[in-house]
Protein backbone atom coordinates (compact mmCIF):
# COMPACT_ATOMS: atom_id res chain seq x y z
CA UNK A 1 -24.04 31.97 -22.99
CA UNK A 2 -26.40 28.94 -22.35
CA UNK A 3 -29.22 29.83 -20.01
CA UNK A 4 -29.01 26.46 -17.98
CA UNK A 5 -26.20 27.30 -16.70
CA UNK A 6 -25.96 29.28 -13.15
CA UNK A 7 -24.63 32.40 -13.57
CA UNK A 8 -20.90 32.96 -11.44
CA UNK A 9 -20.27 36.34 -9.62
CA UNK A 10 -16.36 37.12 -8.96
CA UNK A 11 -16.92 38.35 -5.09
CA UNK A 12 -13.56 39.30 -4.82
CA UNK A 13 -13.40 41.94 -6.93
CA UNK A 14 -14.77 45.19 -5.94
CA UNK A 15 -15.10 48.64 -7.90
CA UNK A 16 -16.50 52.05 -6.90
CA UNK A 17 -17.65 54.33 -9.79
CA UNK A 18 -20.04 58.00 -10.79
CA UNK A 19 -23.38 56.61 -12.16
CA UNK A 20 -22.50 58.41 -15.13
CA UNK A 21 -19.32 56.33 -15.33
CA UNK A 22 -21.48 53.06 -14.33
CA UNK A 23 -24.12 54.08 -17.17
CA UNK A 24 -21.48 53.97 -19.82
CA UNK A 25 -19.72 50.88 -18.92
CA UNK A 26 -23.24 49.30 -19.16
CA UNK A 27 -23.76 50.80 -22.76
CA UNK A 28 -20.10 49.62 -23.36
CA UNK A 29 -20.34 46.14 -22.29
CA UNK A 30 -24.31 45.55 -24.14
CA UNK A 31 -22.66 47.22 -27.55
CA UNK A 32 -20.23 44.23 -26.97
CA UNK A 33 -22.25 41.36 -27.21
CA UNK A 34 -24.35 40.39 -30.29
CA UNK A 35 -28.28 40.86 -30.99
CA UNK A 36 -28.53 37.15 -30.38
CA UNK A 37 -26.81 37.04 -26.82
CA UNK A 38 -28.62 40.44 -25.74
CA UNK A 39 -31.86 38.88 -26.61
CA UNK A 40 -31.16 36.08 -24.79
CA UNK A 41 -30.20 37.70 -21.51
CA UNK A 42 -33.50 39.99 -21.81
CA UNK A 43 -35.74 36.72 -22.30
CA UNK A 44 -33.98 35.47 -18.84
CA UNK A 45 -34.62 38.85 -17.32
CA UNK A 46 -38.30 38.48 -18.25
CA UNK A 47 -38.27 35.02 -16.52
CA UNK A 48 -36.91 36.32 -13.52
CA UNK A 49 -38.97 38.94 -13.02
CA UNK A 50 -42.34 37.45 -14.05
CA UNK A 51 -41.20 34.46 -12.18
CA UNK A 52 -41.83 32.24 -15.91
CA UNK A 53 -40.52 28.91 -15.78
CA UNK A 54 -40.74 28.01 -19.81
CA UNK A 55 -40.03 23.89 -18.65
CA UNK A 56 -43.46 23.80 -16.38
CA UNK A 57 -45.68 26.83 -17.39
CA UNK A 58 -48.05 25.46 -20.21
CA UNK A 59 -50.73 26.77 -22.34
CA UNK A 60 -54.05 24.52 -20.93
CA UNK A 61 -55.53 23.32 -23.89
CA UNK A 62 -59.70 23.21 -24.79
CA UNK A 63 -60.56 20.24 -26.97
CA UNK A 64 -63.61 21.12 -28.46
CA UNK A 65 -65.38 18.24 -31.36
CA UNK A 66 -66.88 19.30 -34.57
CA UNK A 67 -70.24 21.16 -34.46
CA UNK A 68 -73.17 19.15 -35.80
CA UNK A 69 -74.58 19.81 -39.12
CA UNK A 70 -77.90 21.09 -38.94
CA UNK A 71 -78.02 22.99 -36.09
């Protein structure tokens, strides 16, 4: 799944479970998908949370010149 895409919810489906039951269809559905794709969706977890935007956030850079010899 490409992360510039908006993310669809079905709306007119709706389930009632335990949180035991919930907790296992989690595990289920993460063991489904590969390292690459759960890596992915934790990276755009991080962004949400931390509110990281990886397009406009930059490192600010320091230019700094040689020291001169001698001193």
């Amino acid at each position: 799944m490409k992360t510039d895409q908006p993310i669809r919810v079905d709306r007119s489906v709706l389930t009632t479970s335990t949180l035991q039951q919930a907790d296992a269809d989690d595990r289920a559905y993460w063991r489904s998908k590969t390292p690459i794709e759960r890596l992915e969706a934790l990276e755009r977890m991080r962004q949400v949370v931390y509110q990281y935007d990886p397009v406009t956030t930059r490192l600010q850079r320091i230019l700094t010149g040689p020291e001169p010899l001698g001193s």
